[in-house]
Protein backbone atom coordinates (compact mmCIF):
# COMPACT_ATOMS: atom_id res chain seq x y z
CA UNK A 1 -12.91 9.87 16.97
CA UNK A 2 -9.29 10.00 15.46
CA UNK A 3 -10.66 8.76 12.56
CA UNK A 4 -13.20 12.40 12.11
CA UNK A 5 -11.08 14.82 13.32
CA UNK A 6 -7.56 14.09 12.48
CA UNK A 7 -4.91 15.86 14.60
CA UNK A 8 -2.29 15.70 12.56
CA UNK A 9 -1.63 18.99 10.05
CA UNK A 10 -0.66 16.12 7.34
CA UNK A 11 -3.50 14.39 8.13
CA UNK A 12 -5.52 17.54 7.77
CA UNK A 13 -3.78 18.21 4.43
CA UNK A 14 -5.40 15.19 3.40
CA UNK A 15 -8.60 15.89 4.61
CA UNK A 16 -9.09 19.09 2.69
CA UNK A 17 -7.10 17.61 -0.43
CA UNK A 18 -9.80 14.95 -0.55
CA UNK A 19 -12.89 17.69 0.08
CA UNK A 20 -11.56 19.77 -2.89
CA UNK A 21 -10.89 16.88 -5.75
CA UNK A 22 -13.89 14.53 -4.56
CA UNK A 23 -15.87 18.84 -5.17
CA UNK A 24 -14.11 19.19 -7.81
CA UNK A 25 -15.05 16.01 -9.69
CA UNK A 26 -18.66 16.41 -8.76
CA UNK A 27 -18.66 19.89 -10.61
CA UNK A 28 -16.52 19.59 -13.36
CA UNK A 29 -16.81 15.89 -14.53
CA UNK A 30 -20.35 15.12 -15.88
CA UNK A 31 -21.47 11.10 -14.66
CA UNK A 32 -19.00 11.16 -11.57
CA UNK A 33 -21.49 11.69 -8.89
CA UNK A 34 -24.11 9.04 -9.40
CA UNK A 35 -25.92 9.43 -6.18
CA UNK A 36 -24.45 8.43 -2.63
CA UNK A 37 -25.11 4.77 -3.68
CA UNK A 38 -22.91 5.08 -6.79
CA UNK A 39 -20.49 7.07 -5.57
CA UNK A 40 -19.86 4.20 -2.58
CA UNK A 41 -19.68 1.52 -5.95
CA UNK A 42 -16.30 3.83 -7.02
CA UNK A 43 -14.76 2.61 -4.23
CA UNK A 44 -15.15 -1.43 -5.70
CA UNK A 45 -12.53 -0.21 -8.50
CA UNK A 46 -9.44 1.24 -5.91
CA UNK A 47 -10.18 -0.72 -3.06
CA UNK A 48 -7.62 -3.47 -4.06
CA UNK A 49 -4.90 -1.09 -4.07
CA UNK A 50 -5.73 -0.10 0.12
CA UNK A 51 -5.36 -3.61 0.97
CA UNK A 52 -2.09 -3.69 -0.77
CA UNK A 53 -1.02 -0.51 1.21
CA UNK A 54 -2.39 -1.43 4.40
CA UNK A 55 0.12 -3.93 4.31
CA UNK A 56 3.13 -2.25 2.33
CA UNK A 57 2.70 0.08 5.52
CA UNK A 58 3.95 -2.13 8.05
CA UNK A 59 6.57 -3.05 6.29
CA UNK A 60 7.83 1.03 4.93
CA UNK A 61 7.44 1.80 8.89
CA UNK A 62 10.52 -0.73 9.13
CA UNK A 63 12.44 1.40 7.00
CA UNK A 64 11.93 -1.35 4.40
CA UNK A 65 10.41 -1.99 0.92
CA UNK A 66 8.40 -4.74 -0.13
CA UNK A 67 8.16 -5.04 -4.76
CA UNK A 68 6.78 -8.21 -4.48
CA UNK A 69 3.67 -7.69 -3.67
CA UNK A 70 1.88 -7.33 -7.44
CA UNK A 71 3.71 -10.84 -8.22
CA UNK A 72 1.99 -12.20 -5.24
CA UNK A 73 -1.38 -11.27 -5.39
CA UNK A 74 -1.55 -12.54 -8.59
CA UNK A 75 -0.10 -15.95 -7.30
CA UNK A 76 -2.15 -16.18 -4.51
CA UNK A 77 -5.38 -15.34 -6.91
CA UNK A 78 -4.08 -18.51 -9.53
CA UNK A 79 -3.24 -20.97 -6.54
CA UNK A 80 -7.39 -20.25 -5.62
CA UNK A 81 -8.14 -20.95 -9.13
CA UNK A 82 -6.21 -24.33 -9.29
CA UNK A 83 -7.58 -25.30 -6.01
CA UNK A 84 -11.25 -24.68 -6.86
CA UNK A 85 -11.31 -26.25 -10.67
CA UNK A 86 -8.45 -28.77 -10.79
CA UNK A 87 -8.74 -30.28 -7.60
CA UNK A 88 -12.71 -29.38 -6.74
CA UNK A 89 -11.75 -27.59 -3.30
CA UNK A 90 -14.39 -25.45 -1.24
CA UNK A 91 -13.91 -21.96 -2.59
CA UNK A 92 -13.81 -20.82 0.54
CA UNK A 93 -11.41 -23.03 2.29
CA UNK A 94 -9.31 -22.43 -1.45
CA UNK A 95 -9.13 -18.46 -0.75
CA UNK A 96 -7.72 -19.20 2.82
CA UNK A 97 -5.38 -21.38 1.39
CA UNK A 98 -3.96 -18.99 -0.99
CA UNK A 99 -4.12 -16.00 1.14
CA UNK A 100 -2.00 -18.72 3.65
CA UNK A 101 0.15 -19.21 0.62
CA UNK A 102 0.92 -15.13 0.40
CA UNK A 103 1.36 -15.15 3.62
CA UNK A 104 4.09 -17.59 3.21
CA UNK A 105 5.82 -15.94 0.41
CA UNK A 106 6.13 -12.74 2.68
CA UNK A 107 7.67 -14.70 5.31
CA UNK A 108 10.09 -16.08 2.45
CA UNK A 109 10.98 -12.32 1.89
CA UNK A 110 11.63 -11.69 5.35
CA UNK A 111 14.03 -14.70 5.81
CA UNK A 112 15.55 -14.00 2.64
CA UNK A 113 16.78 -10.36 3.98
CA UNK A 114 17.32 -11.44 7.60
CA UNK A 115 18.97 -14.20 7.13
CA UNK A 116 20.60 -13.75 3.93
CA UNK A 117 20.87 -10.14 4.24
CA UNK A 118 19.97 -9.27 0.88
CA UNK A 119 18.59 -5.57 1.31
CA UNK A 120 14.82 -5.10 0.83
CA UNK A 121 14.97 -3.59 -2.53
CA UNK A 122 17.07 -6.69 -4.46
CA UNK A 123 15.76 -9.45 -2.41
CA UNK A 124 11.83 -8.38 -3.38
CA UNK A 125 12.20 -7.17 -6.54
CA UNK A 126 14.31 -10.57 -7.46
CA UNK A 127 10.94 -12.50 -5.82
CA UNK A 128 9.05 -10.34 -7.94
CA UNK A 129 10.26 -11.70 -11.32
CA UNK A 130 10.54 -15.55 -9.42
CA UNK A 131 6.62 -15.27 -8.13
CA UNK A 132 5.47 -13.76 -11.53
CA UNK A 133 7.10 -16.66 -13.45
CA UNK A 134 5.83 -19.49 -11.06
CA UNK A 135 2.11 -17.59 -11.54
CA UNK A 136 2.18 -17.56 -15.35
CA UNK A 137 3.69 -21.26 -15.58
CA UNK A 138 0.54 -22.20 -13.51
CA UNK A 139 -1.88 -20.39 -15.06
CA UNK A 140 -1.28 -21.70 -18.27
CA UNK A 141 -2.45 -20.75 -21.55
CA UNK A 142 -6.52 -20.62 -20.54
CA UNK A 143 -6.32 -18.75 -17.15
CA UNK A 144 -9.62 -20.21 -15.12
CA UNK A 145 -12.76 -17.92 -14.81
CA UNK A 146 -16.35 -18.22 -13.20
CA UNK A 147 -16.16 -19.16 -9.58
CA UNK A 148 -19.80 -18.64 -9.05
CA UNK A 149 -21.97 -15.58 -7.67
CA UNK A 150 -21.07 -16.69 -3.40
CA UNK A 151 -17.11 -16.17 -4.65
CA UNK A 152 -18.46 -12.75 -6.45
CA UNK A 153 -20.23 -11.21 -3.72
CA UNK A 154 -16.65 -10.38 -2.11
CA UNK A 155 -15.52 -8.19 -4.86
CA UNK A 156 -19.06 -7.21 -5.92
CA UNK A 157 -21.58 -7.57 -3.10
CA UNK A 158 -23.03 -4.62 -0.87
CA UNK A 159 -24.64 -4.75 2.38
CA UNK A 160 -28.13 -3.27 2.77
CA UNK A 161 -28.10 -3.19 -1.12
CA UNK A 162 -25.78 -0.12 -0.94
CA UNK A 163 -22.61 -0.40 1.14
CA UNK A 164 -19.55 -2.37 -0.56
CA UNK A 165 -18.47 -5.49 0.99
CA UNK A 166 -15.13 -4.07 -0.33
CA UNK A 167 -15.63 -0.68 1.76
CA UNK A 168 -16.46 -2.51 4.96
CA UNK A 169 -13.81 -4.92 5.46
CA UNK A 170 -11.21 -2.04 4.11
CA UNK A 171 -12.32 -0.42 7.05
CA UNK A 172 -12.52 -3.30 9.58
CA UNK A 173 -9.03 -3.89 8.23
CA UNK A 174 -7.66 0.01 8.57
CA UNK A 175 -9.15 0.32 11.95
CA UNK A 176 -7.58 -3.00 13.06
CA UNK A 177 -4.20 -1.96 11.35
CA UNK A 178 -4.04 1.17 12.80
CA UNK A 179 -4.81 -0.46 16.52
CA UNK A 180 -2.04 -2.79 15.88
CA UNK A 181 0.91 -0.08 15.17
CA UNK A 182 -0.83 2.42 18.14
CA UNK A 183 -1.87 0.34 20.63
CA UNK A 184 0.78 -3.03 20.61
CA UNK A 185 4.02 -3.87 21.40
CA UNK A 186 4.98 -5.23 18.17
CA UNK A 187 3.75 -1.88 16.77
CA UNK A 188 6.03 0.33 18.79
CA UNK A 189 8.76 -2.29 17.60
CA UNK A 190 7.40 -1.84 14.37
CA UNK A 191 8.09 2.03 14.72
CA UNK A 192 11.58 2.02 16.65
CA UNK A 193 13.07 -0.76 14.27
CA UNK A 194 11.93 2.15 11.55
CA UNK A 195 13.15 5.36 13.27
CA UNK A 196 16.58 3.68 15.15
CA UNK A 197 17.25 0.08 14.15
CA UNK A 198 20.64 0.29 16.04
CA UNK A 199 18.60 1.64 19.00
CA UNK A 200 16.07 -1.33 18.92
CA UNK A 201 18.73 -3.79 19.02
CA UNK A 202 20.66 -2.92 21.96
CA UNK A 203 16.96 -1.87 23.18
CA UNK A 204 16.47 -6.00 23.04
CA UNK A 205 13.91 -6.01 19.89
CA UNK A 206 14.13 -8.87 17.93
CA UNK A 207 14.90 -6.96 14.93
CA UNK A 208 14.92 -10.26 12.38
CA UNK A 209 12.03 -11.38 14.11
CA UNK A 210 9.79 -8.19 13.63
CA UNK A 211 11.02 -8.04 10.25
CA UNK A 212 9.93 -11.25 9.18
CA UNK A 213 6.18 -10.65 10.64
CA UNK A 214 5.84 -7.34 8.83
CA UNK A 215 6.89 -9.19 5.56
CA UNK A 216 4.58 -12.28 6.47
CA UNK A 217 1.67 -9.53 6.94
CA UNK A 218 2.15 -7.40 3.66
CA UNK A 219 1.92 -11.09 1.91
CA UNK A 220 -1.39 -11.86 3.46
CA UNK A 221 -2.62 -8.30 2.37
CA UNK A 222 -1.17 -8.32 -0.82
CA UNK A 223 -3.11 -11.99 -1.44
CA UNK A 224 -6.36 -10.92 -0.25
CA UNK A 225 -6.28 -8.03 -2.95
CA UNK A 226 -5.65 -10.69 -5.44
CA UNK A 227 -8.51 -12.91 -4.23
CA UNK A 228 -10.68 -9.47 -3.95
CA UNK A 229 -9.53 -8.59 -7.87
CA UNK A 230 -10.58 -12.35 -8.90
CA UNK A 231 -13.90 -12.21 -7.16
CA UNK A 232 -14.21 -8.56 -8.60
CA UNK A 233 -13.72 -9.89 -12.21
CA UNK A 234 -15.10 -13.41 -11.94
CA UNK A 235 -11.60 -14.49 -13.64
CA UNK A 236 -8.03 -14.93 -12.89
CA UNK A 237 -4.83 -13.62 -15.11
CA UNK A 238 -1.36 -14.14 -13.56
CA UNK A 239 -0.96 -10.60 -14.12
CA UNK A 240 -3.69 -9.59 -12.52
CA UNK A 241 -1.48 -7.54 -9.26
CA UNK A 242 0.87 -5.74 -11.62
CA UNK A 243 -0.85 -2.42 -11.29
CA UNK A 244 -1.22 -2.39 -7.89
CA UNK A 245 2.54 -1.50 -6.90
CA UNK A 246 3.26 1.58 -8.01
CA UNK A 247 -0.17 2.60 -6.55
CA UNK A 248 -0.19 1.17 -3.30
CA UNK A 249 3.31 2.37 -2.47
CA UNK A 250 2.20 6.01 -3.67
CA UNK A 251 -1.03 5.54 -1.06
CA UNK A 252 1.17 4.61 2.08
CA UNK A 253 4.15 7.74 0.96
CA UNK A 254 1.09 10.39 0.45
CA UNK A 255 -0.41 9.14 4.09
CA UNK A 256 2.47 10.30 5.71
CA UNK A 257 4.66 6.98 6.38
CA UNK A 258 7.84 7.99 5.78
CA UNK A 259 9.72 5.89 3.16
CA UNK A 260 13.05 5.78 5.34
CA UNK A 261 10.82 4.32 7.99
CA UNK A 262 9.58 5.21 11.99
CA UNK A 263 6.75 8.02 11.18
CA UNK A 264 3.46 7.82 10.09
CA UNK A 265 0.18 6.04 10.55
CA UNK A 266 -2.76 4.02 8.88
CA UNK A 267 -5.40 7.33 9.54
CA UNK A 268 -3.32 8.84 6.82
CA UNK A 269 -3.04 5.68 4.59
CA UNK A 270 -6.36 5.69 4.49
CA UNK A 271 -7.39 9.05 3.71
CA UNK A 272 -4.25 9.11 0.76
CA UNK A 273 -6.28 5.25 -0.32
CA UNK A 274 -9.57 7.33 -1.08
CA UNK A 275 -7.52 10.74 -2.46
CA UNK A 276 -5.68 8.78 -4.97
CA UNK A 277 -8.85 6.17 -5.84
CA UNK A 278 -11.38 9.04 -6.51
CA UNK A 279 -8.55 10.50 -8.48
CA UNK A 280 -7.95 7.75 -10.47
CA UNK A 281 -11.81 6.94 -11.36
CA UNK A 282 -12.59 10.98 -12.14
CA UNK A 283 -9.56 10.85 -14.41
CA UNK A 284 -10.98 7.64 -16.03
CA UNK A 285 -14.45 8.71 -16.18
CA UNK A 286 -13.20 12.47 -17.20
CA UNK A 287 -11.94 10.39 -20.84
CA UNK A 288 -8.15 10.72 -19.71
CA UNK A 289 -6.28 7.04 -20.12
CA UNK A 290 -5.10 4.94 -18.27
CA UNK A 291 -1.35 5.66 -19.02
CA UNK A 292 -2.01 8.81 -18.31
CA UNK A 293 -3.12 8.29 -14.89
CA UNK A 294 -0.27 6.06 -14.23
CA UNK A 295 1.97 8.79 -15.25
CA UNK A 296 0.15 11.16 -12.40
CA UNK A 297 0.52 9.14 -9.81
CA UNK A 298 4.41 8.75 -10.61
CA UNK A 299 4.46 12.35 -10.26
CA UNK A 300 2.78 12.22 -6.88
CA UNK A 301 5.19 9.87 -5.89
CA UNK A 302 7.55 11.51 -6.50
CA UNK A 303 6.52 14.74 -4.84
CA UNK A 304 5.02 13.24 -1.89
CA UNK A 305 8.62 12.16 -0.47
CA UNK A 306 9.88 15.27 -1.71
CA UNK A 307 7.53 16.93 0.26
CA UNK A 308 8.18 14.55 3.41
CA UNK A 309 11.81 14.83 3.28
CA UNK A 310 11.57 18.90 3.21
CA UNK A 311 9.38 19.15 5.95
CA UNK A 312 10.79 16.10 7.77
CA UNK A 313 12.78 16.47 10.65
CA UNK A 314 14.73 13.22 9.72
CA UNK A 315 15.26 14.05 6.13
CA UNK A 316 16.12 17.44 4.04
CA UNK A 317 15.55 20.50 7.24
CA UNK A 318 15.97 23.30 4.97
CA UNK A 319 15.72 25.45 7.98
CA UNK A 320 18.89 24.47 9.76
CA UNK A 321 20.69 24.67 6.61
CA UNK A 322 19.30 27.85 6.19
CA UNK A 323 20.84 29.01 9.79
CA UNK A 324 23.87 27.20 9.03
CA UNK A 325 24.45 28.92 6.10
CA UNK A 326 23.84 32.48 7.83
CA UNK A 327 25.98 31.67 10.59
CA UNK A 328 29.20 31.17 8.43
CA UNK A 329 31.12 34.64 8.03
CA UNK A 330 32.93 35.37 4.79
CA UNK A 331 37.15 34.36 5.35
CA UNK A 332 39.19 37.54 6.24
CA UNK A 333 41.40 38.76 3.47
CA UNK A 334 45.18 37.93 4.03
CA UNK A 335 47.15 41.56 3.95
CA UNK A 336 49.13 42.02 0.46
CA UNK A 337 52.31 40.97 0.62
CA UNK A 338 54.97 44.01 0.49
């Protein structure tokens, strides 16, 4: 029921946000409402970029940032490829090997800034460049293509003839996210490490621990979106996750999770995963460019946290400054000397 009637006035926000541009599309931008059937087949072209944020959120709620995660679903997508035409693997057991293998290269993040202590931001974006390089070696010059129409019905299929395959496991997936943070202990861990990580120490939390797991999850997530793009195409670049960053991190700031960590949750991920998808498409299908959707979503980026850390009570409270300011009294002038 959460999931209908938010109760959250961001989550609300969002609500009505996606009402008015999904409208707005529909009315202004002639072939963007193909009947209900088409307009569910939008959601094959953004859907990659949810998974991504479904598990970028788990690891924001920490208070930390994950960069790596374009460089790994591309990795994970080539490692499938390898196994399934050099080596003649099952393509199924293949993709659960390489969404094992992101998995793994999450958990390398996480010991790299626990145990290291590297900070988030340096240790993944230095992955980043070391993931994208092992991918591209890999691939090699003729990237591999055509894993046959089984492997395709996961970025293409519908069930009933009409409902995305896509669209129902991003919804498994959200609801079982969203259960996770709410209703387990290594959720609320999740959420204290985010909102006190002092507190959770002394509190007895594992903080490396935690850390790692959330790192180790936004892996798996950020491999299955590679797998999803390379059944969606039918072909595998090493490139291939690139555009999902900026995206995805956009999708999980816009839900509400703030980027400092310890607030938020997946209902708003969700709804911020369709606002910005259908945005994206209209745009596309409206004749505007790519570049110049990019540039958009920068934008909302950017105002999203700005937005957050305004009306956040753990980030810029104009409020109290404004009472603060009020309360000081002007200094009394010093007599003239005689």
């Amino acid at each position: 029921m959460k999931y209908l009637f938010p109760r959250q006035p961001w989550d609300r926000a969002l609500v009505a946000i996606l009402v008015a541009l999904f409208s707005g599309f529909c009315i202004f931008t002639p072939g963007f409402y193909d009947g209900f059937h088409g307009t569910l087949a939008i959601t094959e072209e953004f859907l990659p970029f949810g998974f991504v944020a479904l598990g970028l959120s788990v690891v924001i709620l920490t208070g930390g940032i994950d960069l790596s995660v374009g460089s790994i679903s591309g990795l994970a997508a080539v490692i499938m490829a390898i196994l399934i035409k050099s080596y003649g693997l099952n393509t199924w057991l293949a993709v659960l090997l390489a969404i094992g293998a992101g998995g793994g290269l999450g958990w390398l993040n996480g010991q790299i800034i626990t145990r290291l202590r590297v900070e988030p931001l340096i240790a993944t974006l230095s992955t980043n460049f070391i993931y994208s390089s092992i991918a591209i070696a890999l691939a090699g010059a003729s990237p591999p293509y055509g894993f046959g129409p089984a492997f395709g019905e996961l970025g293409t299929g519908a069930l009933a003839g009409w409902v995305p395959v896509q669209l129902v496991i991003f919804i498994v997936l959200a609801i079982g996210f969203s259960g996770l943070i709410t209703r387990t202990g290594y959720g609320r861990r999740l959420v204290m490490i985010g909102y006190n990580r002092d507190a959770a120490h002394y509190a007895g939390v594992s903080v490396a621990s935690v850390e790692r797991r959330a790192y180790c999850i936004s892996g798996i997530m950020a491999a299955f979106a590679g797998i999803v793009l390379a059944s969606y195409y039918d072909a595998v670049r090493a490139d291939m996750g690139d555009i999902l960053l900026l995206t995805s991190i956009t999708m999980v700031v816009l839900g509400g999770i703030s980027i400092f960590g310890g607030e938020g949750g997946i209902l708003g991920v969700t709804l911020a995963v369709m606002i910005l998808g259908v945005l994206r498409q209209g745009m596309l299908i409206a004749g505007f460019s790519d570049m110049v959707t990019t540039m958009l979503i920068g934008a909302i980026l950017l105002s999203s946290i700005a937005i957050k850390n305004l009306f956040s009570s753990r980030g810029f409270d104009l409020g109290s400054i404004i009472r603060r300011l009020s309360s000081l009294r002007p200094p009394e002038r010093m007599a003239p000397r005689s």
